[in-house]
N, C-alpha and C. Protein backbone atom coordinates (compact mmCIF):
# COMPACT_ATOMS: atom_id res chain seq x y z
N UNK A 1 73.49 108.79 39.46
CA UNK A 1 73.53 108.48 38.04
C UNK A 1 72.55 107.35 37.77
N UNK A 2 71.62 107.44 36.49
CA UNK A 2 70.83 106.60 36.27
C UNK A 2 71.93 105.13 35.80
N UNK A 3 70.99 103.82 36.34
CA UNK A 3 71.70 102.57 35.62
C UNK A 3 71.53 102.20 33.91
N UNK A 4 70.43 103.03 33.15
CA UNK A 4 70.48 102.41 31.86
C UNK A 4 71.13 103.39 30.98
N UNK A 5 71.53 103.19 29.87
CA UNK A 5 71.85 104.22 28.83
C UNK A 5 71.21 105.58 28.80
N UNK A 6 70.44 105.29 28.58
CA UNK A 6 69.50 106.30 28.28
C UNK A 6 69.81 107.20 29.24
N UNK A 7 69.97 107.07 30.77
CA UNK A 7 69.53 107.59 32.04
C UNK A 7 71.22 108.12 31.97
N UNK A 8 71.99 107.38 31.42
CA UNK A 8 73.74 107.98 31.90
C UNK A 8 73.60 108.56 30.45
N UNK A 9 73.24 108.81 29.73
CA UNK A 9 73.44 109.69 28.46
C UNK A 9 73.02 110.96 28.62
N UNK A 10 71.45 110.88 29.38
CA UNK A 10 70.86 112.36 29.58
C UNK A 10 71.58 112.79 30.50
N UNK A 11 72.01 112.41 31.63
CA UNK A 11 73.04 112.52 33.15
C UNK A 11 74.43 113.32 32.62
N UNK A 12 74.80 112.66 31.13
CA UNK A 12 76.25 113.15 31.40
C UNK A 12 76.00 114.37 30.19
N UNK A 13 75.02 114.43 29.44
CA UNK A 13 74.59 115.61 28.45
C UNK A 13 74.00 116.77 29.59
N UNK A 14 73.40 116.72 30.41
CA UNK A 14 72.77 117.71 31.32
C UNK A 14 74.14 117.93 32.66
N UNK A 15 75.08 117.51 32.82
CA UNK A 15 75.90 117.53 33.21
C UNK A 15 76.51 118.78 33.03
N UNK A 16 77.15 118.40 31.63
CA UNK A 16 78.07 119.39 31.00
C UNK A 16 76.89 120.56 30.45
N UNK A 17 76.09 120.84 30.59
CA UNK A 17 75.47 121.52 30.03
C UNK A 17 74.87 122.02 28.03
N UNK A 18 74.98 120.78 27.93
CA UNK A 18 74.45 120.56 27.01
C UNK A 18 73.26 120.13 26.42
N UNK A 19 72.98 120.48 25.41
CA UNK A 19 71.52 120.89 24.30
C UNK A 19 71.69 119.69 23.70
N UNK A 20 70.63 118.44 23.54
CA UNK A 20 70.34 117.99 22.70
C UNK A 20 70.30 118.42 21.35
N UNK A 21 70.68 119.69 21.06
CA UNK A 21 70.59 120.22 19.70
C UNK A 21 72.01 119.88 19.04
N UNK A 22 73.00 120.50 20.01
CA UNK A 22 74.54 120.16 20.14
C UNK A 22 74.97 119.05 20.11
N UNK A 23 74.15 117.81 21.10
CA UNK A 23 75.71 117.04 20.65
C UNK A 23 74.94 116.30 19.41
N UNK A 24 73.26 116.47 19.10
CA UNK A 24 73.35 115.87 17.60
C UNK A 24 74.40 116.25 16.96
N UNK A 25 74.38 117.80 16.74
CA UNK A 25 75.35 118.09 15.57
C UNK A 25 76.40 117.79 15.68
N UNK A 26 77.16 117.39 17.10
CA UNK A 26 78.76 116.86 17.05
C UNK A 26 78.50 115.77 16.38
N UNK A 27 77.57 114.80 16.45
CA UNK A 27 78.06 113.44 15.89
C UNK A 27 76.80 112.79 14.55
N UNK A 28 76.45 114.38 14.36
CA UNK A 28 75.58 113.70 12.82
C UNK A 28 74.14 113.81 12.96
N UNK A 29 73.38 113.77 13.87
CA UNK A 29 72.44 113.03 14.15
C UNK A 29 71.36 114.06 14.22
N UNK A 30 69.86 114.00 14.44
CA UNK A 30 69.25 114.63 14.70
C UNK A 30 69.00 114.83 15.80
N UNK A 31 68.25 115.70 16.60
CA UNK A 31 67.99 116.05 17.62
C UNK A 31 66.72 115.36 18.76
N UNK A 32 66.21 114.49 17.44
CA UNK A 32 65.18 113.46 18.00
C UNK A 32 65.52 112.22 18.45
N UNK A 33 66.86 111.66 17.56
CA UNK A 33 67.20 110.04 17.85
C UNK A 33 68.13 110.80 19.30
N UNK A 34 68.80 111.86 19.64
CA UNK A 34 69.61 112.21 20.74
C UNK A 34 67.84 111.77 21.99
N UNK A 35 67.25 112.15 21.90
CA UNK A 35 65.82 111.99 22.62
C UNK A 35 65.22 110.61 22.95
N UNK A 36 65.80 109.99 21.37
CA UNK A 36 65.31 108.47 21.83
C UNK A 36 66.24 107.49 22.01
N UNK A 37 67.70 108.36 21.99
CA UNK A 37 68.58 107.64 23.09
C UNK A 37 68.37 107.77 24.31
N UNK A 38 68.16 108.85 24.58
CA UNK A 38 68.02 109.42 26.08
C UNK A 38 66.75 108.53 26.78
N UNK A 39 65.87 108.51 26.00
CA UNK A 39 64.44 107.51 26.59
C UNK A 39 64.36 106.03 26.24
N UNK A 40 65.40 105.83 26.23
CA UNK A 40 65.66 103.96 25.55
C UNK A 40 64.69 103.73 24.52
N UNK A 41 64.19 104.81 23.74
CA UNK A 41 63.52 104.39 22.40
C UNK A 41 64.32 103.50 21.42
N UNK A 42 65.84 104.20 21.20
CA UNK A 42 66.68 103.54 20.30
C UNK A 42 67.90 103.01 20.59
N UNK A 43 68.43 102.40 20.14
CA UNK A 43 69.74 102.11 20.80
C UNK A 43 70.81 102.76 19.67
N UNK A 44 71.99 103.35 20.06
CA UNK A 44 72.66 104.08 18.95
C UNK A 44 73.78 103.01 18.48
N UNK A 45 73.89 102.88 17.44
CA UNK A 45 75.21 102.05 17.10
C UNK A 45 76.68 102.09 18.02
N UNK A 46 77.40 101.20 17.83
CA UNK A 46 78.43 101.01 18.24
C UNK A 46 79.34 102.55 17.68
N UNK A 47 79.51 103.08 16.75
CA UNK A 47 80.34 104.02 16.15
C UNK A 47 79.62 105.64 16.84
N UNK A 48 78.09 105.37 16.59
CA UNK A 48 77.59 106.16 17.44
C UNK A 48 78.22 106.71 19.55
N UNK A 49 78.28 105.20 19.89
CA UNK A 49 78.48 105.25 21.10
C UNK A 49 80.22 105.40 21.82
N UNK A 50 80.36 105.25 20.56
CA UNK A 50 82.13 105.75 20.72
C UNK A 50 82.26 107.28 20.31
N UNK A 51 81.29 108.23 19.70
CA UNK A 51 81.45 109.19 19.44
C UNK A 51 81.16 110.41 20.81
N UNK A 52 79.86 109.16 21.39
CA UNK A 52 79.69 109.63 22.55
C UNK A 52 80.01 109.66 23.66
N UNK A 53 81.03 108.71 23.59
CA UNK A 53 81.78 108.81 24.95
C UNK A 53 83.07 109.14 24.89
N UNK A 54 83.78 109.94 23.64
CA UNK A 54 84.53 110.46 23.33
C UNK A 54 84.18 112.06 23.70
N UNK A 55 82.65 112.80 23.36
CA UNK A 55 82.10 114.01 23.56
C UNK A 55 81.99 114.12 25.48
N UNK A 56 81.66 113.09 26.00
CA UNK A 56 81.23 113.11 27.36
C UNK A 56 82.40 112.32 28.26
N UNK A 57 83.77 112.30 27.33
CA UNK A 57 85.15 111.95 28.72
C UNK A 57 84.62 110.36 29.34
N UNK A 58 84.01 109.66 28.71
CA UNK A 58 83.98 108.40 29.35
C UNK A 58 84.32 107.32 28.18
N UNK A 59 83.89 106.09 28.89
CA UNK A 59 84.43 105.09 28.00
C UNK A 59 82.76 104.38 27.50
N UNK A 60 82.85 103.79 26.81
CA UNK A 60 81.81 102.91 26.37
C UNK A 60 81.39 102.06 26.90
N UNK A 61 82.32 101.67 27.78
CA UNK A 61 82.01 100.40 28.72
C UNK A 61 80.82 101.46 30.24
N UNK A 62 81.34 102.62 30.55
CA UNK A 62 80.74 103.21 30.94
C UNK A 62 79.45 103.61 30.56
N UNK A 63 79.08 104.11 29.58
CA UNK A 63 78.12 104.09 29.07
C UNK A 63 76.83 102.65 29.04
N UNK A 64 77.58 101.90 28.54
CA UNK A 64 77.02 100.79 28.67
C UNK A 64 76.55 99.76 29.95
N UNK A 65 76.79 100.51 31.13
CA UNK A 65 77.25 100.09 31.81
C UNK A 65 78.01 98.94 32.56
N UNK A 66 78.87 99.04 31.82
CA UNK A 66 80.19 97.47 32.22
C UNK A 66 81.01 98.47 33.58
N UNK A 67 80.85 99.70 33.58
CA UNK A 67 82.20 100.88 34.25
C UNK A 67 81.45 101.17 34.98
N UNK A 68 81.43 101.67 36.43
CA UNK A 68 81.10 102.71 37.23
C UNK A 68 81.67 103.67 36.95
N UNK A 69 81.12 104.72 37.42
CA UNK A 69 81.38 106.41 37.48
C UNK A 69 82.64 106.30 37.43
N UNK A 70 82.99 105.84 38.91
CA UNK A 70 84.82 106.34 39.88
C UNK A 70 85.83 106.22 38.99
N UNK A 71 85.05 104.56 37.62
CA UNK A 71 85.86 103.91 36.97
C UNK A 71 86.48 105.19 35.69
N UNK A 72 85.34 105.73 35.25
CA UNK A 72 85.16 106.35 34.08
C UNK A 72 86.90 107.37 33.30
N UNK A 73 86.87 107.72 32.64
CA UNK A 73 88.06 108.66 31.90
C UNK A 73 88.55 109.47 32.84
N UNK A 74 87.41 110.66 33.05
CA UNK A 74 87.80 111.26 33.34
C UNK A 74 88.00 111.53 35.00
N UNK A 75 87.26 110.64 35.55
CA UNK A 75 87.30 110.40 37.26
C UNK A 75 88.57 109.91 37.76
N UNK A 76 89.68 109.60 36.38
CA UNK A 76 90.99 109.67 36.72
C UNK A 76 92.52 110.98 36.88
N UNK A 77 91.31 111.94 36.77
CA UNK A 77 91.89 113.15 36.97
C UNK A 77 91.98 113.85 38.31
N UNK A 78 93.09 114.57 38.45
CA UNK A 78 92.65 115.47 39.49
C UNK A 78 91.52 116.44 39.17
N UNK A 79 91.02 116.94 40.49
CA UNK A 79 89.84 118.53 40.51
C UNK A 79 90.31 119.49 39.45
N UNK A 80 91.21 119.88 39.23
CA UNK A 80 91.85 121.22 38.49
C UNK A 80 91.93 120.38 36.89
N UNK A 81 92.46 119.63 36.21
CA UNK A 81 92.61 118.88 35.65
C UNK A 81 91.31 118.50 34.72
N UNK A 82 90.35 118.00 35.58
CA UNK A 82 88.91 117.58 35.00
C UNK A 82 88.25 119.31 34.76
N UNK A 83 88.06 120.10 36.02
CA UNK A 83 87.65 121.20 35.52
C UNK A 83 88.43 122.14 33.95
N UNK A 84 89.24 121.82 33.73
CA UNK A 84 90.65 122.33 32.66
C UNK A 84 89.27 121.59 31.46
N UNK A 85 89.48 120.11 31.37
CA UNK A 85 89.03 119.77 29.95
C UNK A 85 87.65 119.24 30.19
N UNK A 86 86.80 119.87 31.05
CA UNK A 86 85.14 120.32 30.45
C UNK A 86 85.58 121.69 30.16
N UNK A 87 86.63 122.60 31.02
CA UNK A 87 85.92 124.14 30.56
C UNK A 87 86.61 123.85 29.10
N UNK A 88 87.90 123.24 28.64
CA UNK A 88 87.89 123.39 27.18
C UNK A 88 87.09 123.08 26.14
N UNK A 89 86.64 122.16 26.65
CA UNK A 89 85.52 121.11 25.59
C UNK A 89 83.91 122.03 25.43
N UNK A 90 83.64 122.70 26.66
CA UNK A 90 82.87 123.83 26.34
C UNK A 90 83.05 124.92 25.94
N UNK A 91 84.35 125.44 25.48
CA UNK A 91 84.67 126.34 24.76
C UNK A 91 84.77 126.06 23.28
N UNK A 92 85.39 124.89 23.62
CA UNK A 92 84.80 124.33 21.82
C UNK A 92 83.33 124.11 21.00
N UNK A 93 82.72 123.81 22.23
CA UNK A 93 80.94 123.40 22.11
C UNK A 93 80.71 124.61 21.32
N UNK A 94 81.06 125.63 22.79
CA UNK A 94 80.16 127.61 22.29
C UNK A 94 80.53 127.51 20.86
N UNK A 95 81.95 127.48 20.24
CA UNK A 95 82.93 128.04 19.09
C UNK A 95 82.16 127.48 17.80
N UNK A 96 81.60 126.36 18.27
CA UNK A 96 81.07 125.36 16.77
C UNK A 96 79.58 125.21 17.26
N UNK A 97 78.60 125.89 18.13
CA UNK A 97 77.41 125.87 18.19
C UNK A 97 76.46 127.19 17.62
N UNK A 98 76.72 127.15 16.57
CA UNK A 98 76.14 128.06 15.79
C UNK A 98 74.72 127.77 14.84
């Protein structure tokens, strides 16, 4: 996992398999500032960065990096458990990526 924002934003968006096109539209945004989060062009607001670590199962402090990985949401799950709510959360992605 990369150490800056940018580097754990693209990490946990290419992760789950997600489109910069997508999680703009989960949280408003265009598809360019998702780009110049990803490349430390911009920094996203605080409301921004809670939206995003609400979409990607971590915490903000994670994001930010105050958290390691191990620390993160969802690294408090079991295997079956974590696989359960990405495959839901990507079933929701497909349902509203139109």
């Amino acid at each position: 996992m990369q150490d800056g924002l940018g580097g754990r934003l693209r990490q946990l968006r290419t992760n789950q398999k997600l489109k910069q096109s997508t999680v703009a539209k989960l949280i408003g945004v265009k598809s360019a500032t998702i780009s110049a989060y990803e490349n430390d062009i911009r920094t996203p607001s605080f409301a921004v960065l809670a939206k995003l670590a609400e979409i990607y199962g971590v915490s903000v402090d994670y994001l930010i990096g105050n958290e390691s990985e191990s620390e993160s949401v969802l690294s408090h799950l079991h295997g079956w458990q974590k696989d359960f709510v990405v495959e839901i959360a990507n079933l929701l992605i497909n349902k509203y990526d139109h």
